[in-house]
PDB file of N, CA and C in Angstrom:
ATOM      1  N   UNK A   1     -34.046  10.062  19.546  1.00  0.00           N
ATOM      2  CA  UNK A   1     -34.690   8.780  19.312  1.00  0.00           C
ATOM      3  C   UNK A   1     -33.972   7.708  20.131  1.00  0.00           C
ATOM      4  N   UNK A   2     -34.501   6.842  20.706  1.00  0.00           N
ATOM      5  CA  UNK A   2     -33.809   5.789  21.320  1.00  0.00           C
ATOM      6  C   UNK A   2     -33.371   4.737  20.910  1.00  0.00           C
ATOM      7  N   UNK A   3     -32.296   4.265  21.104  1.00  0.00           N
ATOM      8  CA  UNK A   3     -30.557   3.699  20.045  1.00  0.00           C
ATOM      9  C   UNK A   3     -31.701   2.429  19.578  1.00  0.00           C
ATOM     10  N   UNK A   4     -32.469   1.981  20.428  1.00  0.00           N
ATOM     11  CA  UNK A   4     -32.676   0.230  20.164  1.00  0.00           C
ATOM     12  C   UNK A   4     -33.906   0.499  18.969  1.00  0.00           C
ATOM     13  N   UNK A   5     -35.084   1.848  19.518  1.00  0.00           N
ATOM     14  CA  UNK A   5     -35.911   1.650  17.799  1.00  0.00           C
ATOM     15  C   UNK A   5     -34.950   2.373  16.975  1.00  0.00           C
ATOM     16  N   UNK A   6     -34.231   2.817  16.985  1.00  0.00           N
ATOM     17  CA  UNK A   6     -32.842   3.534  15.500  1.00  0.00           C
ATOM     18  C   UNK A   6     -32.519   1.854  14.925  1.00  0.00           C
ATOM     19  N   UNK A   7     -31.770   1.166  15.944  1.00  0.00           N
ATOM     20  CA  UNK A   7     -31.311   0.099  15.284  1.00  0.00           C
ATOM     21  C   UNK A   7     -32.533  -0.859  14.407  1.00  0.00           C
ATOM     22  N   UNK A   8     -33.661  -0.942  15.003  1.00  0.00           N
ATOM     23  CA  UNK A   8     -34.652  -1.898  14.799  1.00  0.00           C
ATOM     24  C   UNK A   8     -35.106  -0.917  13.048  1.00  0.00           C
ATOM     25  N   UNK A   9     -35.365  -0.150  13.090  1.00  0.00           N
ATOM     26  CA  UNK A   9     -35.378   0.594  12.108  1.00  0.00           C
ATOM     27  C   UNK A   9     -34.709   0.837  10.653  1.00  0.00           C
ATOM     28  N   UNK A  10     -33.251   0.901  11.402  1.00  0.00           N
ATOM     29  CA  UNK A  10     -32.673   0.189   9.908  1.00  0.00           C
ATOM     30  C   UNK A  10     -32.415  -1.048   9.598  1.00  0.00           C
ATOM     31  N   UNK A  11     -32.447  -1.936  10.335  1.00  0.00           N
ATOM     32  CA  UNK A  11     -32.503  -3.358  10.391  1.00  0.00           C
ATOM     33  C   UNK A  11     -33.611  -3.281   9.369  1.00  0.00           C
ATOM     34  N   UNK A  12     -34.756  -2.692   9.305  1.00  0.00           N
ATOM     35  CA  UNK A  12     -35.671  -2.817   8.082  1.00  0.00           C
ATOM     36  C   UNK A  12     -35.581  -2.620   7.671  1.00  0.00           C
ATOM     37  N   UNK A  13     -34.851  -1.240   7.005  1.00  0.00           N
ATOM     38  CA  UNK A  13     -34.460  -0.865   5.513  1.00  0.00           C
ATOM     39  C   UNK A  13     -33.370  -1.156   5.078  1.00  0.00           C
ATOM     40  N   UNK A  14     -32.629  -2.560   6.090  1.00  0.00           N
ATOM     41  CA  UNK A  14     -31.667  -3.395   5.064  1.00  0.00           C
ATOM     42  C   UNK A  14     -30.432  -2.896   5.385  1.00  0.00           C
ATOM     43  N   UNK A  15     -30.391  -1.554   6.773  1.00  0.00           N
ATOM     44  CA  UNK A  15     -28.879  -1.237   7.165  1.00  0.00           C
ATOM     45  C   UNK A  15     -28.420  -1.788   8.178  1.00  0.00           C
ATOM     46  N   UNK A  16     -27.113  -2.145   8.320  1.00  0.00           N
ATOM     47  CA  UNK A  16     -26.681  -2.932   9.440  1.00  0.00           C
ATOM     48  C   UNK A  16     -25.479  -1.898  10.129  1.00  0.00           C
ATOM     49  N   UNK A  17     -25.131  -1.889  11.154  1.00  0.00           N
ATOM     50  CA  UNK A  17     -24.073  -0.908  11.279  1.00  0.00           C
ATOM     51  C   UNK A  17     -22.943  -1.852  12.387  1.00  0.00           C
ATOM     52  N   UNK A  18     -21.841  -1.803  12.314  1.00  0.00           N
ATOM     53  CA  UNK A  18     -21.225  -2.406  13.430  1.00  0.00           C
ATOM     54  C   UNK A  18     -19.591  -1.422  13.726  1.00  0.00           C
ATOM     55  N   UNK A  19     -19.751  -1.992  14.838  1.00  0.00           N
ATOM     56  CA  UNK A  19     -18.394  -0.705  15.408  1.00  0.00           C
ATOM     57  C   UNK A  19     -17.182  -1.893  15.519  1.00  0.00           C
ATOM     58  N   UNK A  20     -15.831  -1.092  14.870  1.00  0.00           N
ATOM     59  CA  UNK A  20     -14.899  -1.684  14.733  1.00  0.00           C
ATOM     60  C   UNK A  20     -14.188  -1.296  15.238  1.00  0.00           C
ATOM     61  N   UNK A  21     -13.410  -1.627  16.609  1.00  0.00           N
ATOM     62  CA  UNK A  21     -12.214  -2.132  17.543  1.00  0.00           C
ATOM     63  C   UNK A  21     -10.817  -1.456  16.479  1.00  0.00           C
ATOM     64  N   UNK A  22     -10.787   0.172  16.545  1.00  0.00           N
ATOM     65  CA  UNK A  22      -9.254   0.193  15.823  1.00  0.00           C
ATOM     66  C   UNK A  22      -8.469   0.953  16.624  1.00  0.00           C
ATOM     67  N   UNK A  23      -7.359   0.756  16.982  1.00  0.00           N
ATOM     68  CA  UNK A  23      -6.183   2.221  17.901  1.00  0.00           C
ATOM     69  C   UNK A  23      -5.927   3.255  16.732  1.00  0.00           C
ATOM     70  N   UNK A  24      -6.154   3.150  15.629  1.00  0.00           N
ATOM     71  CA  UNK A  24      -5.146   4.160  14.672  1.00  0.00           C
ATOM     72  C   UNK A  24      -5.900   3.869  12.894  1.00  0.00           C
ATOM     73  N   UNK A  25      -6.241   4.718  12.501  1.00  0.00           N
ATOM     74  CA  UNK A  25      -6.257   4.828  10.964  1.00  0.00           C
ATOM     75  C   UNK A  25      -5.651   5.885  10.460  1.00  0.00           C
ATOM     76  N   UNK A  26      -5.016   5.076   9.185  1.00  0.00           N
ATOM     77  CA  UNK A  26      -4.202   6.157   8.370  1.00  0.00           C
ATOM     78  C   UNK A  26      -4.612   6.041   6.825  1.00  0.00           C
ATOM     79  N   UNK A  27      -4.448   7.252   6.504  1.00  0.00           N
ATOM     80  CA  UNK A  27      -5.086   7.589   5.183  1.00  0.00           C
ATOM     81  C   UNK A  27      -3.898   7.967   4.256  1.00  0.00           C
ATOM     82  N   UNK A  28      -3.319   7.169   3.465  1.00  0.00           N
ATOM     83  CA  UNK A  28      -1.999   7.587   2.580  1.00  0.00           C
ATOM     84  C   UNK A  28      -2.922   8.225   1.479  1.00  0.00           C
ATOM     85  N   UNK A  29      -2.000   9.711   1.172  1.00  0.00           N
ATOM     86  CA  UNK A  29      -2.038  10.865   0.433  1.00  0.00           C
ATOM     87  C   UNK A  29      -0.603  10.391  -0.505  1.00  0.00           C
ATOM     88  N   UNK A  30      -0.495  10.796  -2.340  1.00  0.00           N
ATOM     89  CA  UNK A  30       1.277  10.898  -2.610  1.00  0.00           C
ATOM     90  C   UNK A  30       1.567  11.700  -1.663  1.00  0.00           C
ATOM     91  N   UNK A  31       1.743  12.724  -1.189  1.00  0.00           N
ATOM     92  CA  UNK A  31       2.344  13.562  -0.509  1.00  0.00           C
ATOM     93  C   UNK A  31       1.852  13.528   0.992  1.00  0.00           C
ATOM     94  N   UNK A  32       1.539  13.021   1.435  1.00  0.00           N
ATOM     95  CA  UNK A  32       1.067  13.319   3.118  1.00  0.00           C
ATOM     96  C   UNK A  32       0.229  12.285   3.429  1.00  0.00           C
ATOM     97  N   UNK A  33       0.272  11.573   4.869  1.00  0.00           N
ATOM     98  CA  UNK A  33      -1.028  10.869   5.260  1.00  0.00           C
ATOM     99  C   UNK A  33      -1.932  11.965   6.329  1.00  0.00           C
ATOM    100  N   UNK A  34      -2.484  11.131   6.587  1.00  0.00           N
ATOM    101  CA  UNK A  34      -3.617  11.986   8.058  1.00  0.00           C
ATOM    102  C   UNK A  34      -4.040  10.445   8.503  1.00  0.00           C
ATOM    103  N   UNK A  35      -3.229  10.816   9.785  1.00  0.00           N
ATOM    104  CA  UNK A  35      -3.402   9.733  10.775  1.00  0.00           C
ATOM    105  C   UNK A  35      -4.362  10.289  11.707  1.00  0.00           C
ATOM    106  N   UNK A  36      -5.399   9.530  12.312  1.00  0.00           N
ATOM    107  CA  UNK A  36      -6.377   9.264  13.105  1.00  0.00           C
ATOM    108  C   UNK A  36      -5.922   8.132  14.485  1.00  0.00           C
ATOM    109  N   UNK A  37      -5.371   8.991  15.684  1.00  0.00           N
ATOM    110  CA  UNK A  37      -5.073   8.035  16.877  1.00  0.00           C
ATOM    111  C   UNK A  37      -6.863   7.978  17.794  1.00  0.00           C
ATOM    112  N   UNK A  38      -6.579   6.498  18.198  1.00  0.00           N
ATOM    113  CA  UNK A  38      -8.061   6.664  18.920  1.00  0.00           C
ATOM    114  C   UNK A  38      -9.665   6.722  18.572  1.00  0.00           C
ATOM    115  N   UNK A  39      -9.578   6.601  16.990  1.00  0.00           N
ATOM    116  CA  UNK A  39     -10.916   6.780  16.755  1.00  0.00           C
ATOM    117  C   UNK A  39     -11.667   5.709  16.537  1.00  0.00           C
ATOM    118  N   UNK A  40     -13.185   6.400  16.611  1.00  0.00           N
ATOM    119  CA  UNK A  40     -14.325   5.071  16.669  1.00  0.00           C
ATOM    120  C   UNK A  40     -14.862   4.994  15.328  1.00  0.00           C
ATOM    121  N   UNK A  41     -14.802   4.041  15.015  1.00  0.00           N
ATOM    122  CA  UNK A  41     -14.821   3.453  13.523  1.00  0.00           C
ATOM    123  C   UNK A  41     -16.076   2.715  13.522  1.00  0.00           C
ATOM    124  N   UNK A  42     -17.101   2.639  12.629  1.00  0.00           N
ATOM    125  CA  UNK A  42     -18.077   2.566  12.314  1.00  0.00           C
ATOM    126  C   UNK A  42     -18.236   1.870  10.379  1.00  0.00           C
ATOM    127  N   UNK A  43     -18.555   0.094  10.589  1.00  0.00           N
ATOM    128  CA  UNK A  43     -19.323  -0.069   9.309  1.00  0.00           C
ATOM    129  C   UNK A  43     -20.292   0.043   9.107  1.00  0.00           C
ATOM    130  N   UNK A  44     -20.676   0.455   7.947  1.00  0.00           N
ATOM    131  CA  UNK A  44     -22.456   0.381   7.417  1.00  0.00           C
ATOM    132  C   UNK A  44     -22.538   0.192   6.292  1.00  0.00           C
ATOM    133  N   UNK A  45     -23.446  -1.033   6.637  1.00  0.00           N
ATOM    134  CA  UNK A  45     -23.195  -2.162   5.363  1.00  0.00           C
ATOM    135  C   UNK A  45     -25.181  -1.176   4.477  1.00  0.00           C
ATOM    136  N   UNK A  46     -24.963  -0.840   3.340  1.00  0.00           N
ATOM    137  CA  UNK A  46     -26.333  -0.691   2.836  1.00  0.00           C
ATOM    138  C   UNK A  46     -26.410  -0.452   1.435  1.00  0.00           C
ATOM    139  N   UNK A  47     -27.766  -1.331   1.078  1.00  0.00           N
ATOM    140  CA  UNK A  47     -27.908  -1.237  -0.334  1.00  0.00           C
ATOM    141  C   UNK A  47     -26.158  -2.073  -1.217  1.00  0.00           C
ATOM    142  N   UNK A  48     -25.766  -2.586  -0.470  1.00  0.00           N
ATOM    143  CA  UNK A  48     -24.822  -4.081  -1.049  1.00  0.00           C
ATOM    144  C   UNK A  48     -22.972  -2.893  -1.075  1.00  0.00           C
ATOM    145  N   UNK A  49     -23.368  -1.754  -0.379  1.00  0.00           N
ATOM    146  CA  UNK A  49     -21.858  -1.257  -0.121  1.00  0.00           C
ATOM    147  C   UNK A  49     -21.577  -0.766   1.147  1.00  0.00           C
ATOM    148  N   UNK A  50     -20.181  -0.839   1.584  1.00  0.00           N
ATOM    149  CA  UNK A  50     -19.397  -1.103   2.832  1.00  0.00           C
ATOM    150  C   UNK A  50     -19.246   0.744   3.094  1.00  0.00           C
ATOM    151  N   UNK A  51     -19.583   1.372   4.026  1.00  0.00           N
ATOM    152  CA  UNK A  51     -18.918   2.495   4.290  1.00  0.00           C
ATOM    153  C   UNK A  51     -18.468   2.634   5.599  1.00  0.00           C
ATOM    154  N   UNK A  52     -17.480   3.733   5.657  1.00  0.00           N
ATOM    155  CA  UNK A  52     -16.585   3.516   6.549  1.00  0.00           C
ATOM    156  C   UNK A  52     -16.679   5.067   7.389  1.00  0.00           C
ATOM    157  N   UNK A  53     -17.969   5.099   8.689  1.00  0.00           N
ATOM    158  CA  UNK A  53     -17.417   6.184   9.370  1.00  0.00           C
ATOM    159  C   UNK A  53     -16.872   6.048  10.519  1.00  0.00           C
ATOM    160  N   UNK A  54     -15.214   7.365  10.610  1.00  0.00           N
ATOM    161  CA  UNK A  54     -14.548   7.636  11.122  1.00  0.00           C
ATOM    162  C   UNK A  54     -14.409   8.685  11.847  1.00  0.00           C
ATOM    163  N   UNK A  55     -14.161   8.575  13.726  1.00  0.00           N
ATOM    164  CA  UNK A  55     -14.417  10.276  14.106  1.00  0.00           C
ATOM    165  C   UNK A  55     -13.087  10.073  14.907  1.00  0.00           C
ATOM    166  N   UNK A  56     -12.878  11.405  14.980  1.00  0.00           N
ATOM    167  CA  UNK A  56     -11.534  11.200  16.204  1.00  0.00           C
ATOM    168  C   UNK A  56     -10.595  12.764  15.764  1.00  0.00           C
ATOM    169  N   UNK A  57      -9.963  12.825  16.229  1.00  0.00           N
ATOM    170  CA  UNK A  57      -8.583  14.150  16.188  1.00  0.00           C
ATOM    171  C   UNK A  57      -7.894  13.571  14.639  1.00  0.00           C
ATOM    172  N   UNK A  58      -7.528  14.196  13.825  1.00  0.00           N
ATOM    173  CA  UNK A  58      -6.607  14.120  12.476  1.00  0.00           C
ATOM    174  C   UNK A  58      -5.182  14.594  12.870  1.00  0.00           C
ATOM    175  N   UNK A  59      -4.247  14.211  12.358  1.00  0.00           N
ATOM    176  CA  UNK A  59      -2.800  14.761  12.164  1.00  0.00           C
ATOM    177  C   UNK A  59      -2.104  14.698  10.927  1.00  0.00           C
ATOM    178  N   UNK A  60      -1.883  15.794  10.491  1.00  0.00           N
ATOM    179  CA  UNK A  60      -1.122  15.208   8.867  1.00  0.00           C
ATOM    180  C   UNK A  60       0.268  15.291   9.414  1.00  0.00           C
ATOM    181  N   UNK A  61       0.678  14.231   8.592  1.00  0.00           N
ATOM    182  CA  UNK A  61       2.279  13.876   8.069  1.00  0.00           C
ATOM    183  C   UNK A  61       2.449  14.095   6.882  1.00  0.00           C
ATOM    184  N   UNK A  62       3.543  14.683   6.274  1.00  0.00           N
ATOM    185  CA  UNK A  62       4.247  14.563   5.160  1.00  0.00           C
ATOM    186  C   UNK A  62       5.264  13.703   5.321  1.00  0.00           C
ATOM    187  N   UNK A  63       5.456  12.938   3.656  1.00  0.00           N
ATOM    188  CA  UNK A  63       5.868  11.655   3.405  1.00  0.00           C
ATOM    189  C   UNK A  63       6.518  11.684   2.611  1.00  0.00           C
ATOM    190  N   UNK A  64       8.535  11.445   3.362  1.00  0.00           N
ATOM    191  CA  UNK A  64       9.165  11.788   2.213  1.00  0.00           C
ATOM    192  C   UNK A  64       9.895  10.651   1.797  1.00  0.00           C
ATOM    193  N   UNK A  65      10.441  10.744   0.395  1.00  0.00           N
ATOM    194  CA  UNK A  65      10.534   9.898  -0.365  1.00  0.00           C
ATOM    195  C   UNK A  65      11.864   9.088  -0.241  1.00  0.00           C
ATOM    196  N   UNK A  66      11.427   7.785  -0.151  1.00  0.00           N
ATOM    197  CA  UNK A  66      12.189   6.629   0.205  1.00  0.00           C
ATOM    198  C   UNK A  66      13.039   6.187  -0.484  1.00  0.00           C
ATOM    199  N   UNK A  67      14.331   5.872  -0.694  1.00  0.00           N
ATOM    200  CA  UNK A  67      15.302   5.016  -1.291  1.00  0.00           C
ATOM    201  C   UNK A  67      14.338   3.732  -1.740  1.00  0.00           C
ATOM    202  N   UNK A  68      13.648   3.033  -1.024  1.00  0.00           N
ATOM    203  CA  UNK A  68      12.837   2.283  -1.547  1.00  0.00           C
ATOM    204  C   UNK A  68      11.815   2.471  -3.008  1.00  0.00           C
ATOM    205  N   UNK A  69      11.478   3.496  -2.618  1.00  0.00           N
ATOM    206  CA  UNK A  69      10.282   4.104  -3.767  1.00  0.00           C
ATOM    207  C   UNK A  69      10.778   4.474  -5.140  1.00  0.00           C
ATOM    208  N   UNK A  70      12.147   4.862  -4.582  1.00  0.00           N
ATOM    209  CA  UNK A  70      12.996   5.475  -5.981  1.00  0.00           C
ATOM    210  C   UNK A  70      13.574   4.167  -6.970  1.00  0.00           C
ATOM    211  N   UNK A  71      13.879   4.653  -8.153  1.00  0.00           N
ATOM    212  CA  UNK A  71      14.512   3.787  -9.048  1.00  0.00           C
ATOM    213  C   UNK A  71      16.052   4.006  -8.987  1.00  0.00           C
ATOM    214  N   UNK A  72      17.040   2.610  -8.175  1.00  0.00           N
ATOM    215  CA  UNK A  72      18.365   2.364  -7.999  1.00  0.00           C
ATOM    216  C   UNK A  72      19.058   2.960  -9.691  1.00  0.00           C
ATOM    217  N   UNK A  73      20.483   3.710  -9.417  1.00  0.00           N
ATOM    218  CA  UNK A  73      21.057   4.386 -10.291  1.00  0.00           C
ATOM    219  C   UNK A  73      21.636   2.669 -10.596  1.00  0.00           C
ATOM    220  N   UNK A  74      21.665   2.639 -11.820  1.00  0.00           N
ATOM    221  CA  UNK A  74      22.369   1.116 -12.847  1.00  0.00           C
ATOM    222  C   UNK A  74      23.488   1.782 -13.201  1.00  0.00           C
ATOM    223  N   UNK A  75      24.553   1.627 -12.658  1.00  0.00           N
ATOM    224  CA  UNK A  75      25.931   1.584 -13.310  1.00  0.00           C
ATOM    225  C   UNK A  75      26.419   0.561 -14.804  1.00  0.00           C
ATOM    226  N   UNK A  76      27.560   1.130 -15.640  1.00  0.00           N
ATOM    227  CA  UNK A  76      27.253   0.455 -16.594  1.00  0.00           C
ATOM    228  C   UNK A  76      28.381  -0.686 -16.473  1.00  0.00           C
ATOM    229  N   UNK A  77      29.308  -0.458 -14.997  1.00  0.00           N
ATOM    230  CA  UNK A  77      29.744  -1.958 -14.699  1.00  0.00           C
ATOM    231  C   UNK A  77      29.017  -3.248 -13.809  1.00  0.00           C
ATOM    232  N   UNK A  78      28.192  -2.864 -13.550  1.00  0.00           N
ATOM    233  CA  UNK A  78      26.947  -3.578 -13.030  1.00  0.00           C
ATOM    234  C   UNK A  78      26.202  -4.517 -14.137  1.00  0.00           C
ATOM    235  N   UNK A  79      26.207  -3.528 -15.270  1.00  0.00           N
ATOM    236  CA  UNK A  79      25.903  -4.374 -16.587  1.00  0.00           C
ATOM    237  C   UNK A  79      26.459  -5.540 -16.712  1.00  0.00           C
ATOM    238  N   UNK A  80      27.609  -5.145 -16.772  1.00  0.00           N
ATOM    239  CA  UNK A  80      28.641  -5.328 -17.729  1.00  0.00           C
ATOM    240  C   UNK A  80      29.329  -6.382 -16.772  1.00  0.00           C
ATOM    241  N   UNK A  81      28.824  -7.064 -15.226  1.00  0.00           N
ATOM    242  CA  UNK A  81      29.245  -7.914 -14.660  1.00  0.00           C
ATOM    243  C   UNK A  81      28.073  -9.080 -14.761  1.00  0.00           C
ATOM    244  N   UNK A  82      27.325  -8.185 -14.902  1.00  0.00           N
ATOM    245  CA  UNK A  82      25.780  -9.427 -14.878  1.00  0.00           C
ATOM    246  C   UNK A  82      25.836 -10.073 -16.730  1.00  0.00           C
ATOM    247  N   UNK A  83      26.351  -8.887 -17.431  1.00  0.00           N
ATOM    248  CA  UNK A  83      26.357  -9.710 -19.213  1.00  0.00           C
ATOM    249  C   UNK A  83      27.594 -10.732 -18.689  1.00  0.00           C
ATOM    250  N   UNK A  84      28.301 -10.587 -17.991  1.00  0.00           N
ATOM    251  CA  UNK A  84      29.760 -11.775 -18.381  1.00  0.00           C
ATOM    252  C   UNK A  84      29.321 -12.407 -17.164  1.00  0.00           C
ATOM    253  N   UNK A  85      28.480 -13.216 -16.142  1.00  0.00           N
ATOM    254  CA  UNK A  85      27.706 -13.920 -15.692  1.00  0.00           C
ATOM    255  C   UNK A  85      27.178 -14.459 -16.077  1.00  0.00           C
ATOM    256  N   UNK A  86      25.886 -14.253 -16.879  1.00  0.00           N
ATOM    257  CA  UNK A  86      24.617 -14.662 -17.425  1.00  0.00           C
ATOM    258  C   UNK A  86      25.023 -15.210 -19.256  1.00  0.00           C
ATOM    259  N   UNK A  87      25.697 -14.348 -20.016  1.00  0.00           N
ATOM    260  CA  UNK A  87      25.543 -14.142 -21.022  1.00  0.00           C
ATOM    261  C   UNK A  87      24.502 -13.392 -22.250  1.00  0.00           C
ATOM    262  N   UNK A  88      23.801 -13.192 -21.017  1.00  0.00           N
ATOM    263  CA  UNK A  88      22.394 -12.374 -21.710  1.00  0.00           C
ATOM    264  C   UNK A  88      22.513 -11.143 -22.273  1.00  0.00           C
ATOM    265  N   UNK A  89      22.210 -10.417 -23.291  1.00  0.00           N
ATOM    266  CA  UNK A  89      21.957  -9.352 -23.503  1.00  0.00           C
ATOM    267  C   UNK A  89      21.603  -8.374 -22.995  1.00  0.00           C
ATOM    268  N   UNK A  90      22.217  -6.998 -23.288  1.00  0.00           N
ATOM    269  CA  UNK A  90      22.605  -5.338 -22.413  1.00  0.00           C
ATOM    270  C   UNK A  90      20.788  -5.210 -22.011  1.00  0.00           C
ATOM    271  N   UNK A  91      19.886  -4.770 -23.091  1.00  0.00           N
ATOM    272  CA  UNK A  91      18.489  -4.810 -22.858  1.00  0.00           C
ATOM    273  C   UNK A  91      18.130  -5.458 -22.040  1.00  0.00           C
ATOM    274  N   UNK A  92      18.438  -6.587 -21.967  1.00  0.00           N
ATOM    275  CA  UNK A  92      17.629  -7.798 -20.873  1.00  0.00           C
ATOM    276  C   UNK A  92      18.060  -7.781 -19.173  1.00  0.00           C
ATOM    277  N   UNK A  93      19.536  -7.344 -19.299  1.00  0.00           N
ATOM    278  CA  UNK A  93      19.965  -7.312 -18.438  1.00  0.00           C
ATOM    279  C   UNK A  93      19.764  -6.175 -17.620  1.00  0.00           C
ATOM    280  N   UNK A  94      19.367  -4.884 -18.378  1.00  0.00           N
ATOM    281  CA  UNK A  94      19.000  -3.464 -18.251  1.00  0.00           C
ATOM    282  C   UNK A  94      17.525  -3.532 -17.062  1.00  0.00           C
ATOM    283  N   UNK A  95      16.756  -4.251 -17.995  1.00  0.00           N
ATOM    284  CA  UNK A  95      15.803  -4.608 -17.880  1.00  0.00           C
ATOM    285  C   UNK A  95      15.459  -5.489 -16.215  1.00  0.00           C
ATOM    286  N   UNK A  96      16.084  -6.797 -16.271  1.00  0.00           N
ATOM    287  CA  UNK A  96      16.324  -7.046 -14.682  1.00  0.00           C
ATOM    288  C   UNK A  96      16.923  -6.548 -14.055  1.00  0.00           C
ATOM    289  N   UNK A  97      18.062  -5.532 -14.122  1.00  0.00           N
ATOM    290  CA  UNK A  97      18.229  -5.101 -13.002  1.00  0.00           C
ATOM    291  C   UNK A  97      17.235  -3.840 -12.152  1.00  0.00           C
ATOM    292  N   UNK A  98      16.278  -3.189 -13.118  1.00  0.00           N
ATOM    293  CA  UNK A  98      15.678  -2.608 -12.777  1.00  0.00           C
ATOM    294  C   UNK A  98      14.559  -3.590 -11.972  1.00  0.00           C
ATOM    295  N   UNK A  99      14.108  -4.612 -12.512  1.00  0.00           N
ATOM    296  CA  UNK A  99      13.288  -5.345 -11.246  1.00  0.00           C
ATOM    297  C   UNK A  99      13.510  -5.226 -10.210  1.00  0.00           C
ATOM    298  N   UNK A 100      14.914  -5.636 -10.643  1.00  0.00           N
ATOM    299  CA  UNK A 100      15.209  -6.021  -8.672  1.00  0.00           C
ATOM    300  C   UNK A 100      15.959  -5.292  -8.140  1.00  0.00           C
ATOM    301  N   UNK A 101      15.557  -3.796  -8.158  1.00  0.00           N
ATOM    302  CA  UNK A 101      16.495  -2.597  -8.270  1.00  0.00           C
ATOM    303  C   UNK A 101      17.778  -2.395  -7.757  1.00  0.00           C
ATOM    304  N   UNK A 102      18.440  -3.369  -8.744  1.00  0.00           N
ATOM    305  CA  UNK A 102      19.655  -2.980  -8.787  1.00  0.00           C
ATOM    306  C   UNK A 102      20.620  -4.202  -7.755  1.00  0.00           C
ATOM    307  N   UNK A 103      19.968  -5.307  -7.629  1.00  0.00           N
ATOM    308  CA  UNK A 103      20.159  -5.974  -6.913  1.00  0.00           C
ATOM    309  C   UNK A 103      21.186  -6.914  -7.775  1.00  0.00           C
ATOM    310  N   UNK A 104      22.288  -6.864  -7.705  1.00  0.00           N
ATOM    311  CA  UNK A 104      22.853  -8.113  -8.897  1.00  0.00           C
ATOM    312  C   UNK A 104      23.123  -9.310  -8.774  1.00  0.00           C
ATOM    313  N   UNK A 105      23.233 -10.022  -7.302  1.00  0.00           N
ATOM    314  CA  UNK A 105      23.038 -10.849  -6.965  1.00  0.00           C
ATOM    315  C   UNK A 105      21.703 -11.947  -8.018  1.00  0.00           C
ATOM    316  N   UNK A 106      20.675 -11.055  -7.248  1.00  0.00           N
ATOM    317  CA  UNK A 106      18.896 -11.379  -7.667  1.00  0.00           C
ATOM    318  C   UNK A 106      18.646 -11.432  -9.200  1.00  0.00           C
ATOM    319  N   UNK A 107      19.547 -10.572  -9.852  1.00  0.00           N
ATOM    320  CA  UNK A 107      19.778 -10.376 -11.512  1.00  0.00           C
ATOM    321  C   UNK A 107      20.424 -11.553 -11.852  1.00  0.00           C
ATOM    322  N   UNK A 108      21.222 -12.086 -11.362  1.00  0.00           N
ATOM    323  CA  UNK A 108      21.785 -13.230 -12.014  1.00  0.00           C
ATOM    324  C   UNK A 108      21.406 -14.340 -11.956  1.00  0.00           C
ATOM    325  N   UNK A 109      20.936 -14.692 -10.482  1.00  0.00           N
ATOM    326  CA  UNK A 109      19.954 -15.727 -10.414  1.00  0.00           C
ATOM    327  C   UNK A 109      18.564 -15.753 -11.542  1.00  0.00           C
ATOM    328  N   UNK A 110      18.359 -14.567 -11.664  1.00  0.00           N
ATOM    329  CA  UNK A 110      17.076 -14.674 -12.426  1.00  0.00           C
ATOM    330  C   UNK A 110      17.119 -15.270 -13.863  1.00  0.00           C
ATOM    331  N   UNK A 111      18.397 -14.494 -14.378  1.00  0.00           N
ATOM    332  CA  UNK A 111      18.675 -14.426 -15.586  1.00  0.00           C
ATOM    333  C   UNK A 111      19.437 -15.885 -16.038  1.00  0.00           C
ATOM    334  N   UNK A 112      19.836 -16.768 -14.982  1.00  0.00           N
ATOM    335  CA  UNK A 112      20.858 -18.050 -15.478  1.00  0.00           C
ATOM    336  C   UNK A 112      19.148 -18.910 -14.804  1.00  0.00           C
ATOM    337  N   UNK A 113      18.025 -18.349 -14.314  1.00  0.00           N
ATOM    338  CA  UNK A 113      17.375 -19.739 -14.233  1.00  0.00           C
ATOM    339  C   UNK A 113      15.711 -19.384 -15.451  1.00  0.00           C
ATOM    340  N   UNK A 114      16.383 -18.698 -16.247  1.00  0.00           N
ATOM    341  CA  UNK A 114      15.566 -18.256 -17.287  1.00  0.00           C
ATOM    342  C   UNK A 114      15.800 -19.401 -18.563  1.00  0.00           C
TER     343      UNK A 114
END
């Protein structure tokens, strides 16, 4: 069929399609992404939802786990410097340092502008 009656065509039944300009999509998995280098990306807007086709070569990565992602080990002189700082209570203090994992600096500020 020829591209211009395809387009004119769904233009009537309310589909719109537009091509989106990307170098790279990645798809985070817990355990693995699949990255897409180079592909042609495609919206289509229809019936009031966004879909997203994607063509190109796949690559999986596995994704291993970050010091970031993890929960910082709380020592119990870490406590026990932020209670004689702050004055706040073991719970509370337990408690922010896990916010700000483990940050005691950030714990004390928090806890003396509470």
């Amino acid at each position: 069929m020829n591209p211009r009656k395809m387009n004119q065509m769904m233009k009537r039944m309310g589909i719109a399609q537009t091509e989106i300009p990307a170098t790279e999509v990645i798809i985070k998995q817990n355990d693995k992404e699949i990255v897409i280098a180079n592909p042609q990306v495609s919206l289509v807007k229809m019936m009031g939802q966004d879909t997203y086709q994607i063509v190109g070569s796949a690559e999986e990565r596995a994704i291993s786990s970050t010091p970031e992602s993890s929960t910082p080990e709380i020592n119990e002189d870490d406590i026990k410097t932020v209670m004689e700082q702050t004055g706040a209570e073991e719970d509370k203090v337990k408690q922010v340092l896990e916010e700000t994992k483990g940050d005691l600096a950030e714990a004390i500020i928090k806890l003396k502008g509470e």
